[in-house]
C-alpha atoms as a PDB file:
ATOM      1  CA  UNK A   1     112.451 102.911  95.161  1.00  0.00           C
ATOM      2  CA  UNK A   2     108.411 102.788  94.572  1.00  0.00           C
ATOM      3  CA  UNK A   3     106.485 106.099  94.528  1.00  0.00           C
ATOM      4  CA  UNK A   4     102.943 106.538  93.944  1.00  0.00           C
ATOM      5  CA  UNK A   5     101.326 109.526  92.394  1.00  0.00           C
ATOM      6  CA  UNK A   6      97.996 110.291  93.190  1.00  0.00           C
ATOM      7  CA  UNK A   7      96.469 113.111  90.952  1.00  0.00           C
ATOM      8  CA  UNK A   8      97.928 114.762  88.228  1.00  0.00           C
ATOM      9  CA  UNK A   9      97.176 115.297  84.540  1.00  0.00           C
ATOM     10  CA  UNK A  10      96.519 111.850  82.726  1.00  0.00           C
ATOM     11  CA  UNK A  11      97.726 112.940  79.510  1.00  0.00           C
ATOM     12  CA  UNK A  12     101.030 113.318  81.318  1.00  0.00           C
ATOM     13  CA  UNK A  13     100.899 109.780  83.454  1.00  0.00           C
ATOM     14  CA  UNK A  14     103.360 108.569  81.176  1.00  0.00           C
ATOM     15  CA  UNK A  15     105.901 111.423  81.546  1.00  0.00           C
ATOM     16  CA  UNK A  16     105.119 111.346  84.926  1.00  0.00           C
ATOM     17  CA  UNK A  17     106.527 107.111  84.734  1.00  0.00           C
ATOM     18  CA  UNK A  18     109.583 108.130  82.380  1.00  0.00           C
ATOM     19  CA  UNK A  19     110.781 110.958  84.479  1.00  0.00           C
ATOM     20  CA  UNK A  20     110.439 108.478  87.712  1.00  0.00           C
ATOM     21  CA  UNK A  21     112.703 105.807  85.982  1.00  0.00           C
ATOM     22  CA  UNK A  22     114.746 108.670  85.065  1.00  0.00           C
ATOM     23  CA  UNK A  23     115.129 108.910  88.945  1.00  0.00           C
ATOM     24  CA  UNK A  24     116.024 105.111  89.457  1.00  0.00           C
ATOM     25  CA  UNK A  25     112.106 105.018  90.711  1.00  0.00           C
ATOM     26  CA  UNK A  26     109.049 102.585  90.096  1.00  0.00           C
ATOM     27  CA  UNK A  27     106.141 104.794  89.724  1.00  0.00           C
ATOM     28  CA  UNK A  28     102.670 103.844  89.772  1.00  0.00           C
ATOM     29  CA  UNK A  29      99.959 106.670  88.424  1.00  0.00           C
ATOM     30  CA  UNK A  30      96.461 107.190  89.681  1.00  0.00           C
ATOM     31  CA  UNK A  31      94.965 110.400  87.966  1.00  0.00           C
ATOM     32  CA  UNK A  32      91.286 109.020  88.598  1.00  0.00           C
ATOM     33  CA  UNK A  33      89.759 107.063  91.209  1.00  0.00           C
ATOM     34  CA  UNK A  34      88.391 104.023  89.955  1.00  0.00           C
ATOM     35  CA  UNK A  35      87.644 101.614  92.398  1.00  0.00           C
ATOM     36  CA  UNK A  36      89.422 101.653  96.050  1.00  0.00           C
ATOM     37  CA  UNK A  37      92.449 103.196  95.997  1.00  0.00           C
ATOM     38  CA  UNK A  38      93.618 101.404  99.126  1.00  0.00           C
ATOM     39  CA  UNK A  39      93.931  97.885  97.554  1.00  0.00           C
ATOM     40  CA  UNK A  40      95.880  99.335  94.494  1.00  0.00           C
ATOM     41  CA  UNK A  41      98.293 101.194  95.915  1.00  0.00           C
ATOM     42  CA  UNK A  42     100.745  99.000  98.225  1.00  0.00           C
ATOM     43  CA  UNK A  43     103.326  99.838 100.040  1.00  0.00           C
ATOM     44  CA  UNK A  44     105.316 102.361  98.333  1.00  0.00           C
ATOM     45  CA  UNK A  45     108.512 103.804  99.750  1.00  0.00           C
ATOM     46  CA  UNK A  46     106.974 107.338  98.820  1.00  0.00           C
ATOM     47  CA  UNK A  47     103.152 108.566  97.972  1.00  0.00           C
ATOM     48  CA  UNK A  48     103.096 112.542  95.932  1.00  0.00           C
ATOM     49  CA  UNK A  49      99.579 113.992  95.959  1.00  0.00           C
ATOM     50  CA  UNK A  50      99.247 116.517  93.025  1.00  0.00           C
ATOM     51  CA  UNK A  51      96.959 118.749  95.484  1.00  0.00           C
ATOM     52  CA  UNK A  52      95.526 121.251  92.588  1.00  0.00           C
ATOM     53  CA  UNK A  53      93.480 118.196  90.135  1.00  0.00           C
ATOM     54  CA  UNK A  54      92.325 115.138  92.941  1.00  0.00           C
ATOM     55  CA  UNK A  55      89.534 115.145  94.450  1.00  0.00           C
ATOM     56  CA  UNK A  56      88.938 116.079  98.229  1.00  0.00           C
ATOM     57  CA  UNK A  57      87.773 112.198  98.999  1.00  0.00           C
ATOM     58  CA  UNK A  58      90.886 110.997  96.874  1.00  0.00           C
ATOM     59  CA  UNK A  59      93.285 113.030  99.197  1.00  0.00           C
ATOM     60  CA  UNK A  60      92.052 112.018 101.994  1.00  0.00           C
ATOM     61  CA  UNK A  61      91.779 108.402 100.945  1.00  0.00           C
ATOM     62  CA  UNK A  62      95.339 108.418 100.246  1.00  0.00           C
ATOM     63  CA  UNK A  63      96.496 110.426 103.022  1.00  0.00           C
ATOM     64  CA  UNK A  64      95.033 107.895 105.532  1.00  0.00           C
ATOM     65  CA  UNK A  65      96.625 105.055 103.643  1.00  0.00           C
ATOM     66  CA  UNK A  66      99.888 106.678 103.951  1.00  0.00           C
ATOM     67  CA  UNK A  67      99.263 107.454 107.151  1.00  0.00           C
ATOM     68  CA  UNK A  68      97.930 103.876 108.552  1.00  0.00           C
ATOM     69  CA  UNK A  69     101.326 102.328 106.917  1.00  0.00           C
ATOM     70  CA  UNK A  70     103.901 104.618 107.442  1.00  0.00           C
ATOM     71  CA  UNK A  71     104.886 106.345 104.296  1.00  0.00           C
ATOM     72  CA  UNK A  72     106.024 109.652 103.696  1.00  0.00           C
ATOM     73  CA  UNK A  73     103.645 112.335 101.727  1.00  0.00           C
ATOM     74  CA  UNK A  74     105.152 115.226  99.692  1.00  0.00           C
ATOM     75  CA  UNK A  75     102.368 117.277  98.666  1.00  0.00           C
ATOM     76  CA  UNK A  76     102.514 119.371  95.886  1.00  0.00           C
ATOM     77  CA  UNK A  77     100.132 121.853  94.280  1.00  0.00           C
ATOM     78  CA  UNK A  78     100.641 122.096  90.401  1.00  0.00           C
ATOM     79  CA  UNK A  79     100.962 118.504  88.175  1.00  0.00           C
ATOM     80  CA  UNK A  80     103.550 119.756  86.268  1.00  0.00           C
ATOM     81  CA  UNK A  81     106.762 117.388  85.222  1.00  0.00           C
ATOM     82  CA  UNK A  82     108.965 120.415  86.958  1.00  0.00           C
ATOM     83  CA  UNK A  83     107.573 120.036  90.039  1.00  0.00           C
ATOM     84  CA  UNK A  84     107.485 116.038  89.822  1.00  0.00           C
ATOM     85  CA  UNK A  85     111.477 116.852  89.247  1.00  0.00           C
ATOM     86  CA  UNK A  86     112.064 118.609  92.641  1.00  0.00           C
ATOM     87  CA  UNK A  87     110.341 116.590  94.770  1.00  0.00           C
ATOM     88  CA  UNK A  88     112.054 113.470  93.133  1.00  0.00           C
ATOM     89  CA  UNK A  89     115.294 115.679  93.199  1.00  0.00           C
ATOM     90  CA  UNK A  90     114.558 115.595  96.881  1.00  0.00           C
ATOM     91  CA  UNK A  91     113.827 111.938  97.698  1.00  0.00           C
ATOM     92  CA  UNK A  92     115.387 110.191  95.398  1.00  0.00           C
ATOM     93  CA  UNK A  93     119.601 110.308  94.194  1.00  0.00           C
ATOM     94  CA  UNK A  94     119.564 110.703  90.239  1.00  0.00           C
ATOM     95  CA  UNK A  95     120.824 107.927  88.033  1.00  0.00           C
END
Protein backbone atom coordinates (compact mmCIF):
# COMPACT_ATOMS: atom_id res chain seq x y z
CA UNK A 1 0.00 0.00 0.00
CA UNK A 2 1.35 3.75 -0.90
CA UNK A 3 0.38 6.63 1.43
CA UNK A 4 1.39 10.09 1.13
CA UNK A 5 1.84 12.50 3.95
CA UNK A 6 1.45 15.93 3.37
CA UNK A 7 2.56 18.16 6.38
CA UNK A 8 4.01 17.17 9.41
CA UNK A 9 7.21 17.86 11.34
CA UNK A 10 10.38 17.27 9.06
CA UNK A 11 12.56 16.31 11.77
CA UNK A 12 10.16 13.41 12.14
CA UNK A 13 9.76 12.51 8.12
CA UNK A 14 11.82 9.67 8.78
CA UNK A 15 9.82 8.20 11.71
CA UNK A 16 6.99 9.10 9.90
CA UNK A 17 8.66 6.40 6.75
CA UNK A 18 9.74 3.71 9.50
CA UNK A 19 6.47 3.60 11.26
CA UNK A 20 4.69 3.30 7.59
CA UNK A 21 6.91 0.20 6.70
CA UNK A 22 6.14 -0.86 10.10
CA UNK A 23 2.52 -0.94 8.64
CA UNK A 24 3.47 -2.97 5.41
CA UNK A 25 3.15 0.77 3.73
CA UNK A 26 5.29 2.84 1.13
CA UNK A 27 5.26 6.28 2.41
CA UNK A 28 6.27 9.26 0.67
CA UNK A 29 6.81 12.66 2.97
CA UNK A 30 6.15 16.20 1.92
CA UNK A 31 6.63 18.56 5.04
CA UNK A 32 7.34 21.63 2.61
CA UNK A 33 6.13 22.58 -0.65
CA UNK A 34 8.77 22.83 -3.03
CA UNK A 35 7.74 22.89 -6.38
CA UNK A 36 4.14 21.42 -7.54
CA UNK A 37 2.97 19.05 -5.41
CA UNK A 38 0.71 17.53 -8.05
CA UNK A 39 3.51 16.02 -10.24
CA UNK A 40 5.25 14.48 -7.10
CA UNK A 41 2.75 12.88 -5.53
CA UNK A 42 1.14 9.97 -7.80
CA UNK A 43 -1.31 7.90 -7.24
CA UNK A 44 -1.23 6.74 -3.79
CA UNK A 45 -3.70 4.26 -2.36
CA UNK A 46 -4.05 6.80 0.66
CA UNK A 47 -3.07 10.76 1.08
CA UNK A 48 -2.90 11.98 5.38
CA UNK A 49 -2.86 15.77 5.67
CA UNK A 50 -1.24 16.74 9.07
CA UNK A 51 -3.91 19.75 9.24
CA UNK A 52 -2.10 21.76 12.31
CA UNK A 53 1.74 22.58 10.29
CA UNK A 54 0.74 22.84 6.11
CA UNK A 55 -0.07 25.56 4.69
CA UNK A 56 -3.71 26.63 3.61
CA UNK A 57 -2.55 26.52 -0.35
CA UNK A 58 -0.76 23.08 0.42
CA UNK A 59 -4.13 21.59 1.72
CA UNK A 60 -5.96 22.58 -0.74
CA UNK A 61 -3.47 21.62 -3.41
CA UNK A 62 -3.54 18.22 -2.14
CA UNK A 63 -7.06 17.92 -1.39
CA UNK A 64 -7.96 18.62 -5.07
CA UNK A 65 -5.41 16.10 -6.20
CA UNK A 66 -6.98 13.56 -4.10
CA UNK A 67 -10.03 14.57 -5.06
CA UNK A 68 -9.53 14.75 -9.10
CA UNK A 69 -8.08 10.96 -8.77
CA UNK A 70 -9.99 9.29 -6.39
CA UNK A 71 -8.10 8.74 -3.23
CA UNK A 72 -9.16 8.70 0.16
CA UNK A 73 -8.07 11.70 2.71
CA UNK A 74 -7.75 11.10 6.49
CA UNK A 75 -7.16 14.34 7.97
CA UNK A 76 -5.59 14.72 11.05
CA UNK A 77 -4.74 17.69 13.27
CA UNK A 78 -1.49 17.08 15.37
CA UNK A 79 1.92 15.50 13.42
CA UNK A 80 2.60 13.36 16.03
CA UNK A 81 3.90 9.50 15.34
CA UNK A 82 0.68 8.48 17.70
CA UNK A 83 -1.64 9.84 15.61
CA UNK A 84 0.24 8.63 12.29
CA UNK A 85 -0.36 5.09 14.29
CA UNK A 86 -4.22 5.28 14.40
CA UNK A 87 -4.94 6.37 11.26
CA UNK A 88 -2.51 3.66 9.80
CA UNK A 89 -4.11 1.31 12.50
CA UNK A 90 -7.21 2.18 10.56
CA UNK A 91 -6.27 1.73 6.89
CA UNK A 92 -3.80 -0.42 6.86
CA UNK A 93 -3.59 -4.44 8.62
CA UNK A 94 -0.23 -4.48 10.74
CA UNK A 95 2.65 -6.68 9.72
Amino acid sequence: MSIVIVGGNERMACQYETICRGYGCKAKVFCKENGSLKKKMGCPDLLILFTNTVSHKMVISAFQEAKRNNIPVARIHTSSAAALHSVLSEHCAAV
